[in-house]
C-alpha atoms as a PDB file:
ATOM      1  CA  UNK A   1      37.957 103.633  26.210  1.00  0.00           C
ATOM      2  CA  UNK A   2      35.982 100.285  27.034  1.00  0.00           C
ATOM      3  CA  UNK A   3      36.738  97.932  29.658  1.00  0.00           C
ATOM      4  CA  UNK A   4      34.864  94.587  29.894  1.00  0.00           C
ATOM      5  CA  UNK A   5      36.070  92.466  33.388  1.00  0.00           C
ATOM      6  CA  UNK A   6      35.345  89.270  34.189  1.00  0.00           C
ATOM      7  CA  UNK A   7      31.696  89.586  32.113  1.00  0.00           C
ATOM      8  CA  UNK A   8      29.986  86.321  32.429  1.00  0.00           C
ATOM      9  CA  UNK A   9      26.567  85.099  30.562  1.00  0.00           C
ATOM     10  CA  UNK A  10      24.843  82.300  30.836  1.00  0.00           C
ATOM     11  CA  UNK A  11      21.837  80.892  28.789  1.00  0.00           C
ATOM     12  CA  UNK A  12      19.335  79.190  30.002  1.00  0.00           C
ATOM     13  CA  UNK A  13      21.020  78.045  33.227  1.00  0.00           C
ATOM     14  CA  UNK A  14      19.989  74.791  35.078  1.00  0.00           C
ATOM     15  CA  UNK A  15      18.255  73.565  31.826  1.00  0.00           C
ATOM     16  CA  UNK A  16      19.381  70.667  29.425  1.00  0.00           C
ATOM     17  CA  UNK A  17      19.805  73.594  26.976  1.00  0.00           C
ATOM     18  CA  UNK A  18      22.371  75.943  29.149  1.00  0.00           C
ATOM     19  CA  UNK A  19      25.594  77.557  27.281  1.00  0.00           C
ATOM     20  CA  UNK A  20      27.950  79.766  28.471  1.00  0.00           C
ATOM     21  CA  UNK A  21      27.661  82.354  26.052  1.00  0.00           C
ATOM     22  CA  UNK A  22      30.062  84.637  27.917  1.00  0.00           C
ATOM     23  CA  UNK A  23      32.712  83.139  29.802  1.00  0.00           C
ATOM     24  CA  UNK A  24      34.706  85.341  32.590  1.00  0.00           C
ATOM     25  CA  UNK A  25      35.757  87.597  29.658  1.00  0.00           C
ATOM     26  CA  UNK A  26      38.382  90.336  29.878  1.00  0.00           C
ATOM     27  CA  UNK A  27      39.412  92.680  27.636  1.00  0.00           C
ATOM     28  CA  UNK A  28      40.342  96.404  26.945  1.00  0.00           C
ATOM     29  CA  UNK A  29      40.402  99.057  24.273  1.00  0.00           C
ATOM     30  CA  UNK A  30      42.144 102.000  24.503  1.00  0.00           C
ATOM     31  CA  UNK A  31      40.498 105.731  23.214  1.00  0.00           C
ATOM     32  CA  UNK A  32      41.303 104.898  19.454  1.00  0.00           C
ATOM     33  CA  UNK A  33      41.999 101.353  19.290  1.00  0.00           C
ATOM     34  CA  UNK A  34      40.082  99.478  16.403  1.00  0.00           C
ATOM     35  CA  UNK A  35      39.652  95.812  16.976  1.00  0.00           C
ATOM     36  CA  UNK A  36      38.346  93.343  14.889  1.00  0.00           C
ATOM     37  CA  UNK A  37      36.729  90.093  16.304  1.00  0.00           C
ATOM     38  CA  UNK A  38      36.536  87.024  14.364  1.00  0.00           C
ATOM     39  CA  UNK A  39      34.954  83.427  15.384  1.00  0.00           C
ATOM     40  CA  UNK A  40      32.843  80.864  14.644  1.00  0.00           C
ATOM     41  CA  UNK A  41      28.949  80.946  14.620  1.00  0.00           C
ATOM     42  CA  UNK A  42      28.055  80.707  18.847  1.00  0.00           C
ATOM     43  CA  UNK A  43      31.464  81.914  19.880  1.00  0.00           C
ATOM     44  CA  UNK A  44      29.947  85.045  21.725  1.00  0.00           C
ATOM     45  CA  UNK A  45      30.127  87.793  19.510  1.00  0.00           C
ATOM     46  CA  UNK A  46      27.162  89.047  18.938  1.00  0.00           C
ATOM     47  CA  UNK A  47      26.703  88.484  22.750  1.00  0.00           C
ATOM     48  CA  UNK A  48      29.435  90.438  23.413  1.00  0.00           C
ATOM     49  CA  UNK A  49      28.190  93.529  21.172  1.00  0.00           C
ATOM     50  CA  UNK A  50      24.622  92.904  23.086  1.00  0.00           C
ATOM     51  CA  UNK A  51      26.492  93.448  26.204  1.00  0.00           C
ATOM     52  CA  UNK A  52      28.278  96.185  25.584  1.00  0.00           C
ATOM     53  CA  UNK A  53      25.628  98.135  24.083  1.00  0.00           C
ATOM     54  CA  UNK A  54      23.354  97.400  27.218  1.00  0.00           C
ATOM     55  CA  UNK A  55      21.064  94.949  25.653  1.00  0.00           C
ATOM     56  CA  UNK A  56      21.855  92.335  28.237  1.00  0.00           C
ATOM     57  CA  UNK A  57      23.164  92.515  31.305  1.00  0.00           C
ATOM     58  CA  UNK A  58      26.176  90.014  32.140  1.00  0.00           C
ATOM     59  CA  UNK A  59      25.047  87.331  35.410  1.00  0.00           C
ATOM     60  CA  UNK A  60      28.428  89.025  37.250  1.00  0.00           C
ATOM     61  CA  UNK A  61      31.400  91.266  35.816  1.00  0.00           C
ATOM     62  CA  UNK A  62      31.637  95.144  34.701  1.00  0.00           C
ATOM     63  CA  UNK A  63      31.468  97.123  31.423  1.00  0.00           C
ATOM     64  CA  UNK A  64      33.052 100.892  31.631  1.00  0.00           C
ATOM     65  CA  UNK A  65      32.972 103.215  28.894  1.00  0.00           C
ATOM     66  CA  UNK A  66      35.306 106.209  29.528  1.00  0.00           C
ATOM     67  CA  UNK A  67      35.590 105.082  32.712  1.00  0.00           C
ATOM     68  CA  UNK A  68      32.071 105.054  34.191  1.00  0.00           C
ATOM     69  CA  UNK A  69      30.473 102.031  35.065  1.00  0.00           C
ATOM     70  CA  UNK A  70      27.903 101.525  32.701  1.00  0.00           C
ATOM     71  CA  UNK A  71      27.085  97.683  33.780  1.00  0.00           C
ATOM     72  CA  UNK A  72      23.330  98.253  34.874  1.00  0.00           C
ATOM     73  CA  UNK A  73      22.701 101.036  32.637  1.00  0.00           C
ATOM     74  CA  UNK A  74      19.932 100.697  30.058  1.00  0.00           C
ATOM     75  CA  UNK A  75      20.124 100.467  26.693  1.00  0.00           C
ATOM     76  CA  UNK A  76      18.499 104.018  26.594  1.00  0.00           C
ATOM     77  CA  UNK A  77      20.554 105.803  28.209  1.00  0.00           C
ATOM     78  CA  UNK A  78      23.693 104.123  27.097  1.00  0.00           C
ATOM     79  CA  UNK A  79      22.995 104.959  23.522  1.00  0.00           C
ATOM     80  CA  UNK A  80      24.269 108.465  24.138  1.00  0.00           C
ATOM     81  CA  UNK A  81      27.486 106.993  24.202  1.00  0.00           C
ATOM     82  CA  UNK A  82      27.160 104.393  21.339  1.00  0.00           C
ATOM     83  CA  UNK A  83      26.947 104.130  18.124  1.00  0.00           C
ATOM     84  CA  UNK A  84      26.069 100.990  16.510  1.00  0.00           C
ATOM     85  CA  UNK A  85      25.831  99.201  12.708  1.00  0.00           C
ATOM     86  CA  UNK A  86      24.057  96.226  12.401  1.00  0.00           C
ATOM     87  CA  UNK A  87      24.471  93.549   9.547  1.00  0.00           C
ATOM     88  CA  UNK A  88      20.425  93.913   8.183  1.00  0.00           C
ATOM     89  CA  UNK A  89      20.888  97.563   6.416  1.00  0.00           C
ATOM     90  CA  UNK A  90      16.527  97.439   7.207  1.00  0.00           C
ATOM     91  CA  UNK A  91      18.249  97.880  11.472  1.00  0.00           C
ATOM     92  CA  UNK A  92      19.315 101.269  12.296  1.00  0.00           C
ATOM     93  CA  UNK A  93      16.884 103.752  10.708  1.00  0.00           C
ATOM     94  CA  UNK A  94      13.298 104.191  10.340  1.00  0.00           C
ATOM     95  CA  UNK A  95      11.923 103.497   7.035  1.00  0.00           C
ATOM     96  CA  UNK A  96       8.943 105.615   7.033  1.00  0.00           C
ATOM     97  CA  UNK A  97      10.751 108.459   7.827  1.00  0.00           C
ATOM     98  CA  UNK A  98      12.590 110.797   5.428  1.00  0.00           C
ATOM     99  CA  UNK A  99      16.533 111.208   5.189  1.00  0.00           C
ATOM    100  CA  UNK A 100      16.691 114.405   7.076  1.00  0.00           C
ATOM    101  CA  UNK A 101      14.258 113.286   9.737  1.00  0.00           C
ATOM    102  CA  UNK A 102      16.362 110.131  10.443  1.00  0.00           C
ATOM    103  CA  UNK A 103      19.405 112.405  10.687  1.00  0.00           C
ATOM    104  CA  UNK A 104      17.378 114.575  13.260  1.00  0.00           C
ATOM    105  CA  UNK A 105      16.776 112.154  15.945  1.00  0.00           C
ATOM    106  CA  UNK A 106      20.271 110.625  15.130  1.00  0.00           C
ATOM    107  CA  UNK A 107      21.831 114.355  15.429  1.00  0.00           C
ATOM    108  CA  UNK A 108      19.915 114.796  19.122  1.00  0.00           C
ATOM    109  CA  UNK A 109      21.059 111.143  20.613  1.00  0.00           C
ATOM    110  CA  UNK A 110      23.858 112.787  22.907  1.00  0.00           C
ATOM    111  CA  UNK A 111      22.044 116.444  23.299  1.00  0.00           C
ATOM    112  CA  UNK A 112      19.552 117.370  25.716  1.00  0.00           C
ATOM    113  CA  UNK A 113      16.136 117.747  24.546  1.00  0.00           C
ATOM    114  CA  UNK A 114      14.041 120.387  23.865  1.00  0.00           C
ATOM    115  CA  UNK A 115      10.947 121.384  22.060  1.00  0.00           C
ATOM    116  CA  UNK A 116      12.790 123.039  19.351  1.00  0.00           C
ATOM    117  CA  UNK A 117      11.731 121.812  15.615  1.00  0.00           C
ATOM    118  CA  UNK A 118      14.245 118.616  14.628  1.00  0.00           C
ATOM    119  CA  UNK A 119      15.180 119.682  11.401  1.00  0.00           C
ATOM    120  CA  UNK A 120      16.564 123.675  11.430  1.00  0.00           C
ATOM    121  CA  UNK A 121      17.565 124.896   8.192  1.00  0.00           C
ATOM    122  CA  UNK A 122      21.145 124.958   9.908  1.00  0.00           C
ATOM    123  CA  UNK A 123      20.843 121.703  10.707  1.00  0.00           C
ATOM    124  CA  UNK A 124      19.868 120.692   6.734  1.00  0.00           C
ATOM    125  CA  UNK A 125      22.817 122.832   5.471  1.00  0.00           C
ATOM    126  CA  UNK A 126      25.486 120.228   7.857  1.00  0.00           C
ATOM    127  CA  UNK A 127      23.201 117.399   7.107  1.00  0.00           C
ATOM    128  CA  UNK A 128      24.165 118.252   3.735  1.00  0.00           C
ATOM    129  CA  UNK A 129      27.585 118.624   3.976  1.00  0.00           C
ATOM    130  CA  UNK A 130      28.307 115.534   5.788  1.00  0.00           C
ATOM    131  CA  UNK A 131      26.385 113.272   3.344  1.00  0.00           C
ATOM    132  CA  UNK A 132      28.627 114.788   0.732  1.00  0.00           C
ATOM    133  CA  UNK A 133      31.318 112.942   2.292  1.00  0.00           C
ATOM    134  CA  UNK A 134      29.775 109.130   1.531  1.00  0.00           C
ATOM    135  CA  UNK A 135      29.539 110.347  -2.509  1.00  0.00           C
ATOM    136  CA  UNK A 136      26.198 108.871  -3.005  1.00  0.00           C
ATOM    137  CA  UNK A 137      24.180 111.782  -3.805  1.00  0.00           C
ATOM    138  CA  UNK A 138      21.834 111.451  -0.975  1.00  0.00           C
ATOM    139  CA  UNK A 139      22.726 115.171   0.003  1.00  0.00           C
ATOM    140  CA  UNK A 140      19.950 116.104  -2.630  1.00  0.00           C
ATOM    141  CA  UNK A 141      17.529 113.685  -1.794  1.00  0.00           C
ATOM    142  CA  UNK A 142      16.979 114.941   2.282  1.00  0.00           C
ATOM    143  CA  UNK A 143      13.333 114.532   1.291  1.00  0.00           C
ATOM    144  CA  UNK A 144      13.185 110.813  -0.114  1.00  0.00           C
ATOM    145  CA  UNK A 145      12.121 107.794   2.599  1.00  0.00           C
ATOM    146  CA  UNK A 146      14.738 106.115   3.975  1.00  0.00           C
ATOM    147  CA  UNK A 147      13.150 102.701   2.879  1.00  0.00           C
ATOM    148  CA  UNK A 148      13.510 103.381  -0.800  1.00  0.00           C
ATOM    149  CA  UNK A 149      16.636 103.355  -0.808  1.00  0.00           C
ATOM    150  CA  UNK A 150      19.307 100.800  -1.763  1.00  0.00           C
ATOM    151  CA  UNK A 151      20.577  98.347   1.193  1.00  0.00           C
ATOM    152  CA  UNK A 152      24.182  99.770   0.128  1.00  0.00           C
ATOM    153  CA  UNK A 153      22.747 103.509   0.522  1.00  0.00           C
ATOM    154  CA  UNK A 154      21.335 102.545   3.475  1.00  0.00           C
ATOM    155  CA  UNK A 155      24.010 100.997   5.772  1.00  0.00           C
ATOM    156  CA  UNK A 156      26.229 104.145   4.355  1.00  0.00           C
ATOM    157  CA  UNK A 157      23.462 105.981   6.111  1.00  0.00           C
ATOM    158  CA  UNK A 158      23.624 104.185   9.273  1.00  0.00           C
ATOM    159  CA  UNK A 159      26.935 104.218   9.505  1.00  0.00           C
ATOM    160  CA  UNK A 160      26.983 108.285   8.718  1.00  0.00           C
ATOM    161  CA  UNK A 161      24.192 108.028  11.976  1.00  0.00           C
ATOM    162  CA  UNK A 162      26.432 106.498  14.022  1.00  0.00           C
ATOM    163  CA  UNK A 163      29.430 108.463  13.694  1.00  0.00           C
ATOM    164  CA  UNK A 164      29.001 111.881  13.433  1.00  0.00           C
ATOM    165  CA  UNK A 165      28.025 112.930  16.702  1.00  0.00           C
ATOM    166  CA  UNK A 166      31.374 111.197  17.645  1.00  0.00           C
ATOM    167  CA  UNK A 167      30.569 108.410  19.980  1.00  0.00           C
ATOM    168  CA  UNK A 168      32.904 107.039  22.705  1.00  0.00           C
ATOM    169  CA  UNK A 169      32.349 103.551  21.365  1.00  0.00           C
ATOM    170  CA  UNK A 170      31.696 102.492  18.044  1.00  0.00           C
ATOM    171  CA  UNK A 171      29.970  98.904  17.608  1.00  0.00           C
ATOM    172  CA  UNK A 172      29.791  97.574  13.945  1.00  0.00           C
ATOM    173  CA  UNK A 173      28.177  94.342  14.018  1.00  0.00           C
ATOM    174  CA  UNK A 174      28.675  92.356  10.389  1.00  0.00           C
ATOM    175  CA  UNK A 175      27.580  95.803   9.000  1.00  0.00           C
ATOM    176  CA  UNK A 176      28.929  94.457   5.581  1.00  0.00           C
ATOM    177  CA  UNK A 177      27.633  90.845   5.463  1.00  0.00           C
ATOM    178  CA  UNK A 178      24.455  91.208   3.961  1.00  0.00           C
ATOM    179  CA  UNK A 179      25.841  93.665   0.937  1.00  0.00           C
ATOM    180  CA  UNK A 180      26.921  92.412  -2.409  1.00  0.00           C
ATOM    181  CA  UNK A 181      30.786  92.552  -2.783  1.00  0.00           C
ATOM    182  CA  UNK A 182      30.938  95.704  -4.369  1.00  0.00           C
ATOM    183  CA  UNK A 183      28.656  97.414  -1.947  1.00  0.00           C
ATOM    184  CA  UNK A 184      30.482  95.526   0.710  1.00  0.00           C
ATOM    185  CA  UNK A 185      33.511  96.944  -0.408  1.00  0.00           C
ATOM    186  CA  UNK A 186      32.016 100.483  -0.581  1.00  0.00           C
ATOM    187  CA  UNK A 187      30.981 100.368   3.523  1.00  0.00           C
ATOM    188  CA  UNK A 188      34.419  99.026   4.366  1.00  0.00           C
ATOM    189  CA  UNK A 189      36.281 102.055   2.751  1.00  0.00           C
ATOM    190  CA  UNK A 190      33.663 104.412   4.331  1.00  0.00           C
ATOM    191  CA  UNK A 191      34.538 102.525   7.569  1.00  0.00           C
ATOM    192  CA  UNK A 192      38.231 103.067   7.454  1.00  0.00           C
ATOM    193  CA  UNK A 193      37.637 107.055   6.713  1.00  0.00           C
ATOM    194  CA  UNK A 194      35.074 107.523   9.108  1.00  0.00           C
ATOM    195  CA  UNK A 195      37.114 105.777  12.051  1.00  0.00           C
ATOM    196  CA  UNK A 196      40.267 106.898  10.779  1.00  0.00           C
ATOM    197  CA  UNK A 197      38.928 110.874  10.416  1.00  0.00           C
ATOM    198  CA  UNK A 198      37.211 110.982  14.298  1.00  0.00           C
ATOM    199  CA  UNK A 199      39.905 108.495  15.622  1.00  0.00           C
ATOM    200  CA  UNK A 200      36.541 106.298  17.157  1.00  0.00           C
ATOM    201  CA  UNK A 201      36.976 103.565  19.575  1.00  0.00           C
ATOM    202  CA  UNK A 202      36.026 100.753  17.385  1.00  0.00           C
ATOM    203  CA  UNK A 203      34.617  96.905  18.140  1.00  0.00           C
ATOM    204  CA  UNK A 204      33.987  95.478  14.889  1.00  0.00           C
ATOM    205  CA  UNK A 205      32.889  91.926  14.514  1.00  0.00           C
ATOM    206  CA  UNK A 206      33.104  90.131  10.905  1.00  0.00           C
ATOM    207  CA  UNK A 207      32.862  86.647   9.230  1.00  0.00           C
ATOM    208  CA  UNK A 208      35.332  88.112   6.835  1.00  0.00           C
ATOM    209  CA  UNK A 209      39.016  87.462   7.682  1.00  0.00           C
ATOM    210  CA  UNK A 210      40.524  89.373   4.839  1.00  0.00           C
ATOM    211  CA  UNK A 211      38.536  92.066   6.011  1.00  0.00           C
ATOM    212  CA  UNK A 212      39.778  91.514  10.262  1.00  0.00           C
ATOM    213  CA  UNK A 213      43.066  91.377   8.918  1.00  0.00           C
ATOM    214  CA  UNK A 214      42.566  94.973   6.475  1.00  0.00           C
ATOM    215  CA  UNK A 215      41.230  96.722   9.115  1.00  0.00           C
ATOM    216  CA  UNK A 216      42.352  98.138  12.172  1.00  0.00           C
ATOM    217  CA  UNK A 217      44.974  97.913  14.388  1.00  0.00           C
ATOM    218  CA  UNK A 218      43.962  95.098  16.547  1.00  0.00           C
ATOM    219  CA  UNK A 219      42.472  91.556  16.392  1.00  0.00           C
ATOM    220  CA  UNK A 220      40.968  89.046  18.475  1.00  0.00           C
ATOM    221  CA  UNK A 221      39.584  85.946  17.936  1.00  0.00           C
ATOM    222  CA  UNK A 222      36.851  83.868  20.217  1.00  0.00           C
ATOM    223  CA  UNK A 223      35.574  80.554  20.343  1.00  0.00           C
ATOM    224  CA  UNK A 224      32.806  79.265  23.418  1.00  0.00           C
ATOM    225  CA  UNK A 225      32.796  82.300  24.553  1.00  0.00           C
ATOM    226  CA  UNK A 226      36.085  83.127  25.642  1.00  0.00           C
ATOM    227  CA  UNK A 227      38.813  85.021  23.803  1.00  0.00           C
ATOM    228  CA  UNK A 228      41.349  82.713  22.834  1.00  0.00           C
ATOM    229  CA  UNK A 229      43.490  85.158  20.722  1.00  0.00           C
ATOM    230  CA  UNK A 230      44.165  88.860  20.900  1.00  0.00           C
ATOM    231  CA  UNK A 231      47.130  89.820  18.780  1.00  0.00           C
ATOM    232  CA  UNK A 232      48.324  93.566  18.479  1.00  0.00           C
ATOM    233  CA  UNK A 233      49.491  95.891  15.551  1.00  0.00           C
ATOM    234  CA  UNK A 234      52.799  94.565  14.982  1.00  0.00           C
ATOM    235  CA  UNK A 235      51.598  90.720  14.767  1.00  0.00           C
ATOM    236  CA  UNK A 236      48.478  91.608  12.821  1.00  0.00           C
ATOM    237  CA  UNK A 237      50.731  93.284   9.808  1.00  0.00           C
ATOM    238  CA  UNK A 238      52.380  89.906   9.635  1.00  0.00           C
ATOM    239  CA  UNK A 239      49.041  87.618   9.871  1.00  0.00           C
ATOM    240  CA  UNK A 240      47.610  85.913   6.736  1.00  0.00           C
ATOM    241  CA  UNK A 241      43.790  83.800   6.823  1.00  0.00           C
ATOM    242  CA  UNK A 242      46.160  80.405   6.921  1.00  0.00           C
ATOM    243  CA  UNK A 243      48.033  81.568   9.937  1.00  0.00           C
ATOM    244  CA  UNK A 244      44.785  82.413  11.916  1.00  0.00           C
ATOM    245  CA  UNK A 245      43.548  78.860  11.072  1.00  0.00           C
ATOM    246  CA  UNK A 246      46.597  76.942  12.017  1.00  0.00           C
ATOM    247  CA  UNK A 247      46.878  79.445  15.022  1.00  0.00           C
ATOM    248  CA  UNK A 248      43.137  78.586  15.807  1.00  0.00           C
ATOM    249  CA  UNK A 249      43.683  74.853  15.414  1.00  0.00           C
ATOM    250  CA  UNK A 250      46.807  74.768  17.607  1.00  0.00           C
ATOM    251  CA  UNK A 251      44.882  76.297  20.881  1.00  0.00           C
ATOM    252  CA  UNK A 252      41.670  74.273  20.185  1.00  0.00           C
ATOM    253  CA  UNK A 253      42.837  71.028  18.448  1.00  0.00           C
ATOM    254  CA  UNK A 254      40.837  70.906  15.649  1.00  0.00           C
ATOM    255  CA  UNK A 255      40.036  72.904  12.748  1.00  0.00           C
ATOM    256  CA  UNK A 256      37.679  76.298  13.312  1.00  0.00           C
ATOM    257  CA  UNK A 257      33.953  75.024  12.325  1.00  0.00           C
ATOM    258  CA  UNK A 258      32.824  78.064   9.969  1.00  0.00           C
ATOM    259  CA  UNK A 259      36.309  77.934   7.614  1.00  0.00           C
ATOM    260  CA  UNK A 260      34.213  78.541   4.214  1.00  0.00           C
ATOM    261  CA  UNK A 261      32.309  81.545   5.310  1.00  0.00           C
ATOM    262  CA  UNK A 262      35.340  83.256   7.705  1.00  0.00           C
ATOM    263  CA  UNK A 263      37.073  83.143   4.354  1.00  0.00           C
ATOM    264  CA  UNK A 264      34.717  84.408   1.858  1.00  0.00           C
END
C-alpha cells in the first residue's frame, strides 16, 4: 500500500516566483487499488509521482510504502520497491544496450547483487517467455538495441521492466501520451493485463479522461496542488468526461484550464 500524509512542497519559497506545488496532501491506496489522477497542467502531478518515487523530498509530511517510512529515502534505494513508466518511451531503458541486457539490470532491481554474469541462459529462456506475453515479437530479437526500436515497442518494454519483478508500487506517468492512438491504445490494454494479472498497486496519471475513466477502480482529480476530488469504484462506473467538468467547475468556479487536451 502507499500512504502520502500531510506532504507539502514548495517552489522557490520567499521568491516572487514561489508555488505551492504540493499542498498538505493526503491520500491512500490500498495493496491493489488502481487510481487514476487527472488535472490541469501545474496541478501537482508530476510532483506528486516525483515524490513518491523519491525524487524530491516534501518540505514536511510522510510517504510509506508497505508501511515503512520511506520519506528520506533515496531514489536508489527506493527503486527496489518501484516501478515506474514515463511519458518519453526514450526514459526508462538504455538505448545502447541490447533487449536482454536491459532486462538484466531490470530483473536484479529488487535482488541482492552479486558477481554472477547478468544474462544466464535461464534467465534468456523467462526473458523470453514473458516478452511473449506483449505479442510484439521482441522475444526473438533479445539481441537487437533497445534504441532501434519503435517508441510503441519501447514503452511496451518499459512497462514489461517495470512489472515483472512485481513492485509494491507501480507509477505510470503519461506513459501513453507521446504514442500515436493506435500505439496508445496498444500500452493501455497491456496496462490493464499487466496490473490486472499481478494485482499492482497502481498511481497512474493521464491527460486522457476517457482513459481515467476506462481504467481502474479509482479516480482523483487535482488542481494547485491539492486533491479536490477522489471518487471510488461505484461513482467512477457512473462518471462521464462532462460530469468531471461540471464536477470540476462546481468546486473551483470556473471551467478546468486544459479542457481540449484532458479530452483528447
Amino acid at each position: 500500500m502507499l500512504e502520502l500524509k500531510q506532504v507539502h512542497k514548495v517552489f522557490n519559497e520567499g521568491t516572487p516566483d514561489e508555488k505551492i506545488a504540493l499542498d498538505h496532501i493526503n491520500l491512500t491506496l490500498n495493496a491493489g487499488d488502481f487510481v487514476t489522477v487527472i488535472g490541469s497542467n501545474g496541478a501537482g502531478k508530476s510532483t506528486l509521482m516525483n515524490m513518491i518515487s523519491g525524487v524530491m523530498i516534501p518540505d514536511f509530511g510522510k510517504v510509506s510504502i508497505d508501511g515503512k517510512n520511506v520519506t528520506m529515502m533515496s531514489e536508489y534505494k527506493r527503486a527496489k520497491l518501484i516501478g515506474r513508466v514515463f511519458q518519453d518511451p526514450m526514459a526508462g531503458t538504455a538505448p545502447s544496450m541490447t533487449i536482454e541486457e536491459n532486462l538484466a539490470m531490470a530483473y536484479s532491481r529488487n535482488k541482492r547483487r552479486t558477481l554472477r554474469k547478468g544474462v544466464t541462459k535461464k534467465r534468456k529462456e523467462y526473458f523470453q517467455e514473458v516478452l511473449e506475453t506483449l505479442h510484439l515479437g521482441l522475444e526473438n530479437r533479445l539481441s537487437a538495441k533497445v534504441g532501434l526500436l519503435s517508441g510503441g515497442e519501447r514503452q511496451a518494454l518499459s512497462l514489461l521492466m517495470a512489472t515483472f519483478t512485481e513492485p509494491a508500487i507501480l507509477l505510470l506517468d503519461e506513459h501513453t501520451a507521446a504514442l500515436d492512438p493506435a500505439r496508445a491504445e496498444l500500452i493501455t490494454q497491456l496496462t490493464r493485463d499487466i496490473v490486472e494479472k499481478y494485482k499492482l498497486t497502481t498511481l497512474m496519471v493521464t491527460h486522457n479522461m476517457q482513459q481515467a475513466l476506462d481504467l481502474g477502480n479509482r479516480l482523483i482529480m487535482m488542481d494547485k496542488g491539492q486533491i479536490i476530488l477522489q471518487v471510488d469504484e461505484v461513482e467512477k462506473g457512473n462518471l462521464t468526461i462532462e460530469k468531471l467538468l461540471n464536477e470540476f467547475q462546481r468546486i473551483r468556479g470556473s471551467k478546468m484550464a486544459s479542457d481540449r487536451a484532458l479530452l483528447s
